[in-house]
PDB file of N, CA and C in Angstrom:
ATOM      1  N   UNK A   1       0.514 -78.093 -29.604  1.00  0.00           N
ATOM      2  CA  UNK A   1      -0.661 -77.427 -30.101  1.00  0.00           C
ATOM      3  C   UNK A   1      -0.383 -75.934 -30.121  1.00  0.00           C
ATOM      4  N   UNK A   2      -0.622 -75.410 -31.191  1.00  0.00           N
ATOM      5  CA  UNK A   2       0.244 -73.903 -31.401  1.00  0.00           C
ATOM      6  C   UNK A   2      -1.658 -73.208 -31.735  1.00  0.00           C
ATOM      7  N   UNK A   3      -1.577 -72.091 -30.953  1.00  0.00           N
ATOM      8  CA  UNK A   3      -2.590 -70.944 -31.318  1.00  0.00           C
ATOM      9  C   UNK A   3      -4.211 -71.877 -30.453  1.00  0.00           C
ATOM     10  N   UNK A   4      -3.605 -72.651 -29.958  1.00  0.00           N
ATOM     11  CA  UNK A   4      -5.188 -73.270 -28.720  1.00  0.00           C
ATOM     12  C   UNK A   4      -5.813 -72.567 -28.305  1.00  0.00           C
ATOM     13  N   UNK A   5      -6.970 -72.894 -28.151  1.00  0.00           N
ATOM     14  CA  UNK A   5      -7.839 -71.926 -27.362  1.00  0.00           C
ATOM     15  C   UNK A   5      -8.508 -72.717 -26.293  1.00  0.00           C
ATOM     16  N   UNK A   6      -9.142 -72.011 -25.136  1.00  0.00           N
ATOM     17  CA  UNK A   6      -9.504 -72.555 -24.028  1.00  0.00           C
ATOM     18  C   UNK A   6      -8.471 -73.209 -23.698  1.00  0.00           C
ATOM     19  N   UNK A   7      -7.207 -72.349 -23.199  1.00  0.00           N
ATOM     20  CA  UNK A   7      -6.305 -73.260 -22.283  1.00  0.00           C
ATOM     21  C   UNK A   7      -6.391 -72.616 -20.535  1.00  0.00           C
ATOM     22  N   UNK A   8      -7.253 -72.398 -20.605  1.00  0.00           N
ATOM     23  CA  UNK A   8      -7.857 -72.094 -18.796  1.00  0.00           C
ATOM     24  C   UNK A   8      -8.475 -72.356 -18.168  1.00  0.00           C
ATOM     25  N   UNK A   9      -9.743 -73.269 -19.137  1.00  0.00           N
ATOM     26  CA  UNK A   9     -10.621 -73.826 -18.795  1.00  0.00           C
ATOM     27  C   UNK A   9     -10.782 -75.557 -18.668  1.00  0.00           C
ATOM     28  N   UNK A  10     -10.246 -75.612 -16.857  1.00  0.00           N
ATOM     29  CA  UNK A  10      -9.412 -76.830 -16.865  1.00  0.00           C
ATOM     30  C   UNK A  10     -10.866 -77.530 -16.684  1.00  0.00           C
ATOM     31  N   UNK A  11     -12.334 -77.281 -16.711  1.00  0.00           N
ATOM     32  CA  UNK A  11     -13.203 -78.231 -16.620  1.00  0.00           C
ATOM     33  C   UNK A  11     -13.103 -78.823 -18.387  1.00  0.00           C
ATOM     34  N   UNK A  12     -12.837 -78.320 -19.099  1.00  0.00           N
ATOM     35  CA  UNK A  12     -12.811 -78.316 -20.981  1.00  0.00           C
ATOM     36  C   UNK A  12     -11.596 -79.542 -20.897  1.00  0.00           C
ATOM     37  N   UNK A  13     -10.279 -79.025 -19.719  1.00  0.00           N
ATOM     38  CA  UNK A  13      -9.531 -80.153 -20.555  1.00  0.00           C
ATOM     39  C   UNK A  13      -9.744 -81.076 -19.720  1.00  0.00           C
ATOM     40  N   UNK A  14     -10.254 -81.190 -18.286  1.00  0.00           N
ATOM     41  CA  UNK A  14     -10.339 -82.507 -17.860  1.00  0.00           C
ATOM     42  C   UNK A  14     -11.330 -83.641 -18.369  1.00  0.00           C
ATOM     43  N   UNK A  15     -12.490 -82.875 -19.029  1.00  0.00           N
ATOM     44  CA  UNK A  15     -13.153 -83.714 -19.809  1.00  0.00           C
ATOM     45  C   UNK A  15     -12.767 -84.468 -20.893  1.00  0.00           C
ATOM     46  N   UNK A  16     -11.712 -83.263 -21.593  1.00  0.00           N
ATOM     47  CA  UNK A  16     -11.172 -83.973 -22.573  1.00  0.00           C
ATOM     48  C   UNK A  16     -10.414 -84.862 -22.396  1.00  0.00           C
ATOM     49  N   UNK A  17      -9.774 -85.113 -21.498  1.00  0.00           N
ATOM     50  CA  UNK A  17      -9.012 -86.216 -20.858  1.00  0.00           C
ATOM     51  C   UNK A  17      -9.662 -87.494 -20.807  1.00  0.00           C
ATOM     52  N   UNK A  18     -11.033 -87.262 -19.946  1.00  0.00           N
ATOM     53  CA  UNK A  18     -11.584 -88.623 -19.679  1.00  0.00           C
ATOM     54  C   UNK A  18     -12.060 -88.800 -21.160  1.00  0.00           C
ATOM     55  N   UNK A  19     -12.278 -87.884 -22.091  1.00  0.00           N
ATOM     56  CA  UNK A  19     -12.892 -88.885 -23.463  1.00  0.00           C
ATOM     57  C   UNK A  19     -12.074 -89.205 -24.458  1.00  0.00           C
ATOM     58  N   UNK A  20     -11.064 -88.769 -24.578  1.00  0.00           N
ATOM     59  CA  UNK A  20      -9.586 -89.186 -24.991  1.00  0.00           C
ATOM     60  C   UNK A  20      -9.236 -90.613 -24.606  1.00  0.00           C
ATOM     61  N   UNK A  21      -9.178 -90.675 -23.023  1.00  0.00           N
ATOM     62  CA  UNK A  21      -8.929 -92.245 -22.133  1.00  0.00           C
ATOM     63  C   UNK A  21      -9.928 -93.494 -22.976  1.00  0.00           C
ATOM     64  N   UNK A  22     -11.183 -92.776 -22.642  1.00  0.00           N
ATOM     65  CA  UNK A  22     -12.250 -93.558 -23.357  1.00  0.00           C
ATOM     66  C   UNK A  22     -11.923 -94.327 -25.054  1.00  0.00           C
ATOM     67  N   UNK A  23     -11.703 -92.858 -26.211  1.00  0.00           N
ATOM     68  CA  UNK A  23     -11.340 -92.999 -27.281  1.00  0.00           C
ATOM     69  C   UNK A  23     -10.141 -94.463 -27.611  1.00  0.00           C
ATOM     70  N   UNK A  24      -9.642 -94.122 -26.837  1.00  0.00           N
ATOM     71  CA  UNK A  24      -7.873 -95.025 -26.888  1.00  0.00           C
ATOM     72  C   UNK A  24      -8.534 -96.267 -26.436  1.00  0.00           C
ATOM     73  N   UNK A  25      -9.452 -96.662 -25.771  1.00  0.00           N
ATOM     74  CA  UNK A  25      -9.985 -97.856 -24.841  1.00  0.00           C
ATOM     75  C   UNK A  25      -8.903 -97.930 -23.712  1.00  0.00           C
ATOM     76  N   UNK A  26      -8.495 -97.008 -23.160  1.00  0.00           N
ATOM     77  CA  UNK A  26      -7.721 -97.050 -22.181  1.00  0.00           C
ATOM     78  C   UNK A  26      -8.583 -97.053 -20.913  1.00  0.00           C
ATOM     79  N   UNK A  27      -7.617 -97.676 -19.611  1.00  0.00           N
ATOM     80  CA  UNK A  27      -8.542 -97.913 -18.198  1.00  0.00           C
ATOM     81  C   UNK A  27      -7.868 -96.872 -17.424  1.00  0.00           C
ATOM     82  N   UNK A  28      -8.728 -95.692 -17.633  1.00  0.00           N
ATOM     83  CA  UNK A  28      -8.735 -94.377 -16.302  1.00  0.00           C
ATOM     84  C   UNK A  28      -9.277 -95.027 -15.081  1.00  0.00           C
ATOM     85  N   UNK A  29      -7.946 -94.619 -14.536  1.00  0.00           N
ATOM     86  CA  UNK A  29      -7.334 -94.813 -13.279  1.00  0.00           C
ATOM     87  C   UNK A  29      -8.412 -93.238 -12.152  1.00  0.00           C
ATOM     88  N   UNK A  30      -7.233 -91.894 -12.658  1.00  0.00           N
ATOM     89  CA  UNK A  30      -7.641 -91.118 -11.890  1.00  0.00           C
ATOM     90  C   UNK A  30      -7.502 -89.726 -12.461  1.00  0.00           C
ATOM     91  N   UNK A  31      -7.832 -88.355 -12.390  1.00  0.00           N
ATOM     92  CA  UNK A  31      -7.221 -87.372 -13.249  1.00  0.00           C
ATOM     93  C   UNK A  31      -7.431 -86.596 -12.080  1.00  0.00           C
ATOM     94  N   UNK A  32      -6.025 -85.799 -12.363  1.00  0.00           N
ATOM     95  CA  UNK A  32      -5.481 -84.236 -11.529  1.00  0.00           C
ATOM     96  C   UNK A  32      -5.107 -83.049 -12.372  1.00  0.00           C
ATOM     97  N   UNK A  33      -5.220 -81.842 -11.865  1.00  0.00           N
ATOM     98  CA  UNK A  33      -4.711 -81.043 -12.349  1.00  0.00           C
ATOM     99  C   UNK A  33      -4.233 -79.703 -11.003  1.00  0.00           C
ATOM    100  N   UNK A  34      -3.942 -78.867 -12.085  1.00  0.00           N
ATOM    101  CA  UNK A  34      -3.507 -77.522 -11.325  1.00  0.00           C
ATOM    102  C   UNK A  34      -3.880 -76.712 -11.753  1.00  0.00           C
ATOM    103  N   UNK A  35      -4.304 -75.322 -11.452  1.00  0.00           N
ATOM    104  CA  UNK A  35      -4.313 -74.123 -12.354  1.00  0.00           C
ATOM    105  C   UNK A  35      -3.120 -73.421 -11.783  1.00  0.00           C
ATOM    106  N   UNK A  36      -2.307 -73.084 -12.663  1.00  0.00           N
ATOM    107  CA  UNK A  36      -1.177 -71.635 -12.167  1.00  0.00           C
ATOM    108  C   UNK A  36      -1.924 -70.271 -12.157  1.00  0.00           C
ATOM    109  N   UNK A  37      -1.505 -69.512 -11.455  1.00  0.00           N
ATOM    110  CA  UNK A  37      -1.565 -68.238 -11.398  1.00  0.00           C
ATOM    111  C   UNK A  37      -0.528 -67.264 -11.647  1.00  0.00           C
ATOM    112  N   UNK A  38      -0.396 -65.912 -12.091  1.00  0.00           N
ATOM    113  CA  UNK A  38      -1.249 -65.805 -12.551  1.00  0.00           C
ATOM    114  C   UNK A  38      -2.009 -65.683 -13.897  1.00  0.00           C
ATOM    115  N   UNK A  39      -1.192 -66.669 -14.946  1.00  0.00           N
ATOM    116  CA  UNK A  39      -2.129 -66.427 -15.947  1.00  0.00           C
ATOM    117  C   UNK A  39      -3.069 -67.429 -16.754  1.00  0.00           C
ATOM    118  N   UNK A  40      -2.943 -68.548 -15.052  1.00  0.00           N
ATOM    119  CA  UNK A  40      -4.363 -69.589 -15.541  1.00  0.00           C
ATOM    120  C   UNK A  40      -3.847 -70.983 -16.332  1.00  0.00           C
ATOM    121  N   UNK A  41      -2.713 -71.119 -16.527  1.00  0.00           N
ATOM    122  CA  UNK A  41      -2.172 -71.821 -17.598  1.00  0.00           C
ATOM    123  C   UNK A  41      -2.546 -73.687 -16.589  1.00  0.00           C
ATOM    124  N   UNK A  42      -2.615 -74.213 -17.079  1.00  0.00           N
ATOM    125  CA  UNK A  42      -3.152 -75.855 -16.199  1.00  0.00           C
ATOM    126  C   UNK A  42      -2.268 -76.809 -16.847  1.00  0.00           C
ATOM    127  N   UNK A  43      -1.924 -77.539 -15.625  1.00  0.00           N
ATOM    128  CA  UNK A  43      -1.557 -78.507 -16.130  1.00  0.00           C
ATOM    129  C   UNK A  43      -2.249 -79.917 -15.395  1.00  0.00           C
ATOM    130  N   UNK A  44      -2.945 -80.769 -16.617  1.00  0.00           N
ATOM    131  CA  UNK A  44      -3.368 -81.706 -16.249  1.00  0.00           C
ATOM    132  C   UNK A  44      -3.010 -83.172 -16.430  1.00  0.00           C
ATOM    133  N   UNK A  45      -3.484 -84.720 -15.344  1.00  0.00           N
ATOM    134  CA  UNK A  45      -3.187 -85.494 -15.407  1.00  0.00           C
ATOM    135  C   UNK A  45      -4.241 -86.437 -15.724  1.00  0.00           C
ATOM    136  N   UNK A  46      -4.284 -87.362 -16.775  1.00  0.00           N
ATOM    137  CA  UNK A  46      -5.115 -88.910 -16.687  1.00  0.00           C
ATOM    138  C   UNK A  46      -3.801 -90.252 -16.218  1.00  0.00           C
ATOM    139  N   UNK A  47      -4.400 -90.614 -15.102  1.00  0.00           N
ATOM    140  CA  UNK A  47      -3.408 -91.625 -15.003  1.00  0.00           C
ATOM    141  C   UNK A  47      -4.479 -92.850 -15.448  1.00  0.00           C
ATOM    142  N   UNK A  48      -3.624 -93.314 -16.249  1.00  0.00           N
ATOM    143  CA  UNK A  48      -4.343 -94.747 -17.142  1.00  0.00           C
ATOM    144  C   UNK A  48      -3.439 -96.256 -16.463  1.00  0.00           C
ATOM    145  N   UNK A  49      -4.494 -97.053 -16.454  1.00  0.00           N
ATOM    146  CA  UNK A  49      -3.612 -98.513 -15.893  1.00  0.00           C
ATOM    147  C   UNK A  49      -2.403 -98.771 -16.969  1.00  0.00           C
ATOM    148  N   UNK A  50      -3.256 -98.536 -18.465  1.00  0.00           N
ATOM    149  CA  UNK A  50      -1.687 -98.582 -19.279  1.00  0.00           C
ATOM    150  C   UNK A  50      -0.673 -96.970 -19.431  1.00  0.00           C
ATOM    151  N   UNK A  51      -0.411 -96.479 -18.394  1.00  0.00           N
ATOM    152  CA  UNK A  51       0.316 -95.325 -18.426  1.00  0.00           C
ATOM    153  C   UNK A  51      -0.240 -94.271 -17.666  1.00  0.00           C
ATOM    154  N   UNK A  52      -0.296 -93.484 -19.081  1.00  0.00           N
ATOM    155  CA  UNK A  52      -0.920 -91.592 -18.955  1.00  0.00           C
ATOM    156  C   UNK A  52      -1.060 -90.443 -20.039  1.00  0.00           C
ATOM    157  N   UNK A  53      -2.179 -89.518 -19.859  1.00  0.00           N
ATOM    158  CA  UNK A  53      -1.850 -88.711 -21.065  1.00  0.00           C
ATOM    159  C   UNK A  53      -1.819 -86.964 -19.831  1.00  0.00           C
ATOM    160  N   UNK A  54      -0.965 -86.578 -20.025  1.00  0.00           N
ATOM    161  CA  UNK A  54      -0.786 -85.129 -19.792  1.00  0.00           C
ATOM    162  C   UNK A  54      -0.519 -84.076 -20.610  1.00  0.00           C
ATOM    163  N   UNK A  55      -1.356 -83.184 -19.682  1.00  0.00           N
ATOM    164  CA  UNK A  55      -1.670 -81.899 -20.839  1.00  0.00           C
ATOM    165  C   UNK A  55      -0.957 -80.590 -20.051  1.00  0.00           C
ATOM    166  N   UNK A  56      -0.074 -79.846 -20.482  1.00  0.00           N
ATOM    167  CA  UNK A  56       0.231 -78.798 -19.886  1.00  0.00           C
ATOM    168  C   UNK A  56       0.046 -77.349 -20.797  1.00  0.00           C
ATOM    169  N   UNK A  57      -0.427 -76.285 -20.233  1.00  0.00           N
ATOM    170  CA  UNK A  57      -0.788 -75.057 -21.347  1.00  0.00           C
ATOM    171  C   UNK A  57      -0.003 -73.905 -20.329  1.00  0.00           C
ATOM    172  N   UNK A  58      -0.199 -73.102 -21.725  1.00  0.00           N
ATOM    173  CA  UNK A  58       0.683 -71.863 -21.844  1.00  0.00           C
ATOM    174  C   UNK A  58      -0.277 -70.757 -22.357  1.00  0.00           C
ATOM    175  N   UNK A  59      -1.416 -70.391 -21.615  1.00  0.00           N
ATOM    176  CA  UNK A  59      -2.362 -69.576 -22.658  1.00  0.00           C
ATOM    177  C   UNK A  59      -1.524 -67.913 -22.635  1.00  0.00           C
ATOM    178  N   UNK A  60      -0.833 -67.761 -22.000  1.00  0.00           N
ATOM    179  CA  UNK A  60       0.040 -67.161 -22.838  1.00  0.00           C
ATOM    180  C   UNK A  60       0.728 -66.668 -23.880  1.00  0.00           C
ATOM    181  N   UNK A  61       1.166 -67.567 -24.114  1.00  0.00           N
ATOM    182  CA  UNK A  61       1.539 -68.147 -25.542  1.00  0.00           C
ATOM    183  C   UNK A  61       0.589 -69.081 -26.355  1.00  0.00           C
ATOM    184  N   UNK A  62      -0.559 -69.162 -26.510  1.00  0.00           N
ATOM    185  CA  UNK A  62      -1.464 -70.280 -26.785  1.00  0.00           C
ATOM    186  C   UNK A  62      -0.696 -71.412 -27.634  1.00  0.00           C
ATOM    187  N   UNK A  63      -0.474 -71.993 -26.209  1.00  0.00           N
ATOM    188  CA  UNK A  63       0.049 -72.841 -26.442  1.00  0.00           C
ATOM    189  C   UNK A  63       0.269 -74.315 -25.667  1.00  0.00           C
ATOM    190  N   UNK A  64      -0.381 -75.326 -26.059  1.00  0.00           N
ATOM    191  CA  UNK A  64      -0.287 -76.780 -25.129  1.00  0.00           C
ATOM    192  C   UNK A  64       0.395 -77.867 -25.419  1.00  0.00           C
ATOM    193  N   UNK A  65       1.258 -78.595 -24.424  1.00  0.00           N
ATOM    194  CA  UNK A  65       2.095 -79.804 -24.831  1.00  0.00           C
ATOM    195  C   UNK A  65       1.212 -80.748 -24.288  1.00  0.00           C
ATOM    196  N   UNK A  66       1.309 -81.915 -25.196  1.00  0.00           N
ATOM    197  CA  UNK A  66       0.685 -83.020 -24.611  1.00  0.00           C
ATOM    198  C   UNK A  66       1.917 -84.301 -24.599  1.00  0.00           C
ATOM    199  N   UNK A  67       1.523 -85.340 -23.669  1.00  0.00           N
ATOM    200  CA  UNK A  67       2.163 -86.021 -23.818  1.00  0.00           C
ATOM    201  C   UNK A  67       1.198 -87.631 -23.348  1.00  0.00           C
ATOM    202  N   UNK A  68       0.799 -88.311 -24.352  1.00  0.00           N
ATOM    203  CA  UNK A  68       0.302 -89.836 -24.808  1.00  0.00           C
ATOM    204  C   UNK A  68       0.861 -90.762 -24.888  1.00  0.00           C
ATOM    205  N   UNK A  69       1.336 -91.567 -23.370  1.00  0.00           N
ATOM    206  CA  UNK A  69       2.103 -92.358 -23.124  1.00  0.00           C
ATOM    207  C   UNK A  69       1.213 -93.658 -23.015  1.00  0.00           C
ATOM    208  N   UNK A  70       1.435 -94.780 -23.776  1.00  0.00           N
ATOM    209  CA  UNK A  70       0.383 -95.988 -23.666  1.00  0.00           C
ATOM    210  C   UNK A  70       1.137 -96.975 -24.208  1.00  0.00           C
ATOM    211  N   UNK A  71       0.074 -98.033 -23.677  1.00  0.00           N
ATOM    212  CA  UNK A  71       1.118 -99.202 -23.772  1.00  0.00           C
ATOM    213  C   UNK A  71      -0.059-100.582 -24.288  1.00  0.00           C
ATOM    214  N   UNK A  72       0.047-101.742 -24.503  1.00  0.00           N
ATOM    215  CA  UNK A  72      -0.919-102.735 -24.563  1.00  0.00           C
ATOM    216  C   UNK A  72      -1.850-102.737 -25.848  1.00  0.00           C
ATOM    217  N   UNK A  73      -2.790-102.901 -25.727  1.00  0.00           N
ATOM    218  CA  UNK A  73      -3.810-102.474 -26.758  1.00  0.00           C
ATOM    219  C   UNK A  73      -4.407-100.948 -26.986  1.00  0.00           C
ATOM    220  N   UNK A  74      -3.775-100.324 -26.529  1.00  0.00           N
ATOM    221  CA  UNK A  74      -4.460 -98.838 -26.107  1.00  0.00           C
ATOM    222  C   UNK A  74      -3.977 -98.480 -27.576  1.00  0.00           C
ATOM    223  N   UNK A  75      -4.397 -97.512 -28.629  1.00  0.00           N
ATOM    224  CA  UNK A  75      -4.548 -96.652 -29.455  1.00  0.00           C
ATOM    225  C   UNK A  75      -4.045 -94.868 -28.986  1.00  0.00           C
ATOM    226  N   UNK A  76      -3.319 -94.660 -28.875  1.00  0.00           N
ATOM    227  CA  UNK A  76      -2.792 -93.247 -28.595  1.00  0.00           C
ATOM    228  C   UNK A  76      -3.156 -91.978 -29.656  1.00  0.00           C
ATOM    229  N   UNK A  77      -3.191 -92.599 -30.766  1.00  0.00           N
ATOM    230  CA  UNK A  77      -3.887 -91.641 -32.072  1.00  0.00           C
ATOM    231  C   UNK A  77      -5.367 -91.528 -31.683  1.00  0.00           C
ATOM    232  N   UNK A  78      -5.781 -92.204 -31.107  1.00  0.00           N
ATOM    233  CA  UNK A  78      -7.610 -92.096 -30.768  1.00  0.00           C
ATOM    234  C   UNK A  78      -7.631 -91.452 -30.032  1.00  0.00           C
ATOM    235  N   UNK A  79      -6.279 -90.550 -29.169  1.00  0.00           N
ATOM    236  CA  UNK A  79      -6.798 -89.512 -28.391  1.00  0.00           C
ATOM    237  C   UNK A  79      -6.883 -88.158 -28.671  1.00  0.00           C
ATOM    238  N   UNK A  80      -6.481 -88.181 -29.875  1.00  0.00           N
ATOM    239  CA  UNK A  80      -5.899 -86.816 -30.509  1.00  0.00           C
ATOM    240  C   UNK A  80      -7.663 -86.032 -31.103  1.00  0.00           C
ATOM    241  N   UNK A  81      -9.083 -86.835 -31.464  1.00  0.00           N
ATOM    242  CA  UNK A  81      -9.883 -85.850 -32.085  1.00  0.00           C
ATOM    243  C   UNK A  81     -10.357 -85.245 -30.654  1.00  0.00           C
ATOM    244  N   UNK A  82     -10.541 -85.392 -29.503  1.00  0.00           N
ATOM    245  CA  UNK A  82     -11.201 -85.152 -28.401  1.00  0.00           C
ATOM    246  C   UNK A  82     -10.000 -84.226 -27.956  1.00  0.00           C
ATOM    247  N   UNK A  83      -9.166 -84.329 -27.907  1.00  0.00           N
ATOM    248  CA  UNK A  83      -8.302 -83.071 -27.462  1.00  0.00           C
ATOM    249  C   UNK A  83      -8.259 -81.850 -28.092  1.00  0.00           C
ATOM    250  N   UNK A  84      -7.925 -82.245 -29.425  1.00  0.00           N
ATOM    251  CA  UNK A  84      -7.983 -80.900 -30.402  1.00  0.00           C
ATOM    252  C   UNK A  84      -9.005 -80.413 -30.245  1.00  0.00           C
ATOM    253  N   UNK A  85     -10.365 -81.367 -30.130  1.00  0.00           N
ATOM    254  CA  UNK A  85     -11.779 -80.346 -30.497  1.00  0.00           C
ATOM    255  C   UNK A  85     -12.023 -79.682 -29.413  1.00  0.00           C
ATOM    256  N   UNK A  86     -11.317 -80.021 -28.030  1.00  0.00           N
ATOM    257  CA  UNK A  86     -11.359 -79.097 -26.761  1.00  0.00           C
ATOM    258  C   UNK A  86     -10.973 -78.035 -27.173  1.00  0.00           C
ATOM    259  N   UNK A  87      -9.180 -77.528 -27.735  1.00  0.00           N
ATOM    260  CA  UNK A  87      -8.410 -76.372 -27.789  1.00  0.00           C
ATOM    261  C   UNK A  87      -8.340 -75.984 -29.082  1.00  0.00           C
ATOM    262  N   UNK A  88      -9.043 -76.982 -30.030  1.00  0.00           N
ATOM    263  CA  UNK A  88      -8.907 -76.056 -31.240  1.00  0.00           C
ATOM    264  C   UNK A  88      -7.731 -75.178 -31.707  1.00  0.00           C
ATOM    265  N   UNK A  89      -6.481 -76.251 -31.562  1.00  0.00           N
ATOM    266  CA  UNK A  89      -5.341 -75.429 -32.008  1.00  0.00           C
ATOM    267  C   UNK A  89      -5.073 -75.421 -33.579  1.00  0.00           C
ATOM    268  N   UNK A  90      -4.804 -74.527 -34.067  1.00  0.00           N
ATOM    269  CA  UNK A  90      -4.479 -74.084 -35.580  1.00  0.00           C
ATOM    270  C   UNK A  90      -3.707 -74.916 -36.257  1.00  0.00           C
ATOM    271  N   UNK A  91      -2.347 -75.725 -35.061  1.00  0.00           N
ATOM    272  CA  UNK A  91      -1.378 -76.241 -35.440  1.00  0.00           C
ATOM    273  C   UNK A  91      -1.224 -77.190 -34.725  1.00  0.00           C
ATOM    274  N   UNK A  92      -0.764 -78.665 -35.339  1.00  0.00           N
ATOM    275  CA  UNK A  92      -0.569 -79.415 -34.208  1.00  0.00           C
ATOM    276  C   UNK A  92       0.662 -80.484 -34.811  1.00  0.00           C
ATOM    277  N   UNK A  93       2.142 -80.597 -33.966  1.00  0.00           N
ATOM    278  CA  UNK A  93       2.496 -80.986 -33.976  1.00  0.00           C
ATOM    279  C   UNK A  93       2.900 -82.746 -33.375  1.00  0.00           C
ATOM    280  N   UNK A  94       3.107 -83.862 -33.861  1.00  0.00           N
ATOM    281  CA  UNK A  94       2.992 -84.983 -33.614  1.00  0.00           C
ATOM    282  C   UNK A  94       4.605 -85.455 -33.694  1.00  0.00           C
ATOM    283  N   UNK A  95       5.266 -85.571 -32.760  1.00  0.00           N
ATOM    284  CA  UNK A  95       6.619 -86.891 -32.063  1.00  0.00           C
ATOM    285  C   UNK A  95       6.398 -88.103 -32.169  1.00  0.00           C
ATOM    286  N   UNK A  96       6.237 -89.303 -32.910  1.00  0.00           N
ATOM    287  CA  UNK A  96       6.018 -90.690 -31.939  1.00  0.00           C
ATOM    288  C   UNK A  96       7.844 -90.781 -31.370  1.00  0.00           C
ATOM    289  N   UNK A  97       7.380 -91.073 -30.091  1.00  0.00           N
ATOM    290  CA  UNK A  97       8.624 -91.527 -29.433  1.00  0.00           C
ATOM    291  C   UNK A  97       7.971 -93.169 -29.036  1.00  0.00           C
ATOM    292  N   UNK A  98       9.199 -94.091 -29.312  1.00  0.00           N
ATOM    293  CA  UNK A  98       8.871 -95.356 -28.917  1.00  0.00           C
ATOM    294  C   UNK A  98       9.878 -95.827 -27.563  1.00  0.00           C
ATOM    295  N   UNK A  99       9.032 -96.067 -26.806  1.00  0.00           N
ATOM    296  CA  UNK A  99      10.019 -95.939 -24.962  1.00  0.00           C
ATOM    297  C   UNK A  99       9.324 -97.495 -24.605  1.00  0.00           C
ATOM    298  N   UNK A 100      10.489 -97.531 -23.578  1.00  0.00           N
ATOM    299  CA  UNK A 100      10.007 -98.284 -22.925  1.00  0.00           C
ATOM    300  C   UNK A 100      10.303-100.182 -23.528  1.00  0.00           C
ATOM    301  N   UNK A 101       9.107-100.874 -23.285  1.00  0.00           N
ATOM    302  CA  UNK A 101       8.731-102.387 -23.606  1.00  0.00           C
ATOM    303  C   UNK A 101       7.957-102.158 -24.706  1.00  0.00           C
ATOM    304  N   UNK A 102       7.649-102.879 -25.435  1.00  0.00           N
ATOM    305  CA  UNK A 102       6.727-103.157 -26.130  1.00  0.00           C
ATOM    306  C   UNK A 102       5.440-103.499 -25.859  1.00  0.00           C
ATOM    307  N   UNK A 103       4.744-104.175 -25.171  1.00  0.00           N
ATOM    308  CA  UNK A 103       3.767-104.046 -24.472  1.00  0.00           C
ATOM    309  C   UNK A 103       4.062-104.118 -22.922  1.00  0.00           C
ATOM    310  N   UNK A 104       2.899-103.952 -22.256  1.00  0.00           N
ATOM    311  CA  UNK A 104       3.184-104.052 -20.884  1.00  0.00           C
ATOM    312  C   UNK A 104       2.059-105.399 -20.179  1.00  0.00           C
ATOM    313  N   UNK A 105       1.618-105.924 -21.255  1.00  0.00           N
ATOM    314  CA  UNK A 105       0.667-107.017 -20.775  1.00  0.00           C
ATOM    315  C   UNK A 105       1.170-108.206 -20.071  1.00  0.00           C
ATOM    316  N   UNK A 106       2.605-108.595 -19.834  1.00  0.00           N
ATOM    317  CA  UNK A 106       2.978-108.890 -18.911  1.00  0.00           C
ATOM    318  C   UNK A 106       3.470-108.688 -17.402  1.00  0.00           C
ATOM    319  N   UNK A 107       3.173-107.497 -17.434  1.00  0.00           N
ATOM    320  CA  UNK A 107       3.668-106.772 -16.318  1.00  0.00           C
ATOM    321  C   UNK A 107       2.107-107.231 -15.031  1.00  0.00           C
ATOM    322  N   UNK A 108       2.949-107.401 -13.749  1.00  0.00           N
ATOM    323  CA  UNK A 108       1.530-107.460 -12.572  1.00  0.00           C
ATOM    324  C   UNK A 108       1.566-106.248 -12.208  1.00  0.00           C
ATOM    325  N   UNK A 109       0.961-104.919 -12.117  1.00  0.00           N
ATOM    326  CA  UNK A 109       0.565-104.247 -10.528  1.00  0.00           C
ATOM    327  C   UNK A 109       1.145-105.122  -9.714  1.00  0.00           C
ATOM    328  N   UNK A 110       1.821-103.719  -8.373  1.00  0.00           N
ATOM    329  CA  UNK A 110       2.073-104.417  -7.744  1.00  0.00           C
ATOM    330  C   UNK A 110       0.727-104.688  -6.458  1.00  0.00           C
ATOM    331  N   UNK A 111      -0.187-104.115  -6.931  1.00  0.00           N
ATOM    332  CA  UNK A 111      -1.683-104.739  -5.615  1.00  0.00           C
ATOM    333  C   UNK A 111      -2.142-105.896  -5.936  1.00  0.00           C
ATOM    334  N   UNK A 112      -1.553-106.947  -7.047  1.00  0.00           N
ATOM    335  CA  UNK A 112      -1.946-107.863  -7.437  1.00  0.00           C
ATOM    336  C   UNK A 112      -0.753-108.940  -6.646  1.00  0.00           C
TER     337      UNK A 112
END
C-alpha cells in the first residue's frame, strides 16, 4: 500500500483486521499488535484458525505491507475493501503467492 494514511492509528487497523477476518469468513482466533517508536509505525496481527493476515506500516514512508495468508474456504480478496478503506492508500500492489497445501481441511489442531 503506497501513500496510506492512518498508519498510526493502530485502533483503525485493528479493526480493520477483525472486519477483513469477518469479510473472508475466516475464524479469528486472536489479534496483536505493537506500536514502534519513534515514529508510530505498527505492526499488527489477526491470527485466524485458517492462518493469518498481518499488517506492518511505515508512516514514514506511507507506507504498509500486508500479508493474507488463508487456507480452506476462506476468500483472501474479501479482505482487501476493509483494509484499504482503513489506509486509503493511492496505490496498491497485489502478489498471489501459492504456499503451502492446498487446503488445510484435513489438518487436526493439535487441542483436538
Amino acid at each position: 500500500m503506497n501513500n496510506a494514511r492512518f498508519l498510526t492509528d493502530s485502533r483503525r487497523i485493528i479493526k480493520a483486521l477483525r472486519q477483513a477476518s469477518k469479510d473472508a469468513h475466516a475464524n479469528l482466533l486472536a489479534v496483536h499488535h505493537h506500536i514502534f517508536t519513534p515514529d508510530g509505525g505498527v505492526t499488527a496481527f489477526a491470527l485466524l484458525a485458517e492462518s493469518h493476515i498481518s499488517i506492518h506500516t511505515w508512516p514514514e514512508s506511507s507506507y504498509a505491507a500486508l500479508d493474507i495468508f488463508m487456507c480452506g474456504a476462506c476468500d483472501p480478496l474479501a479482505c482487501l475493501p476493509a483494509l484499504t478503506s482503513a489506509l486509503l492508500p493511492s496505490r496498491l500492489v497485489i502478489t498471489r503467492v501459492m504456499r503451502g497445501i492446498a487446503s488445510c481441511e484435513a489438518l487436526a489442531l493439535a487441542s483436538d
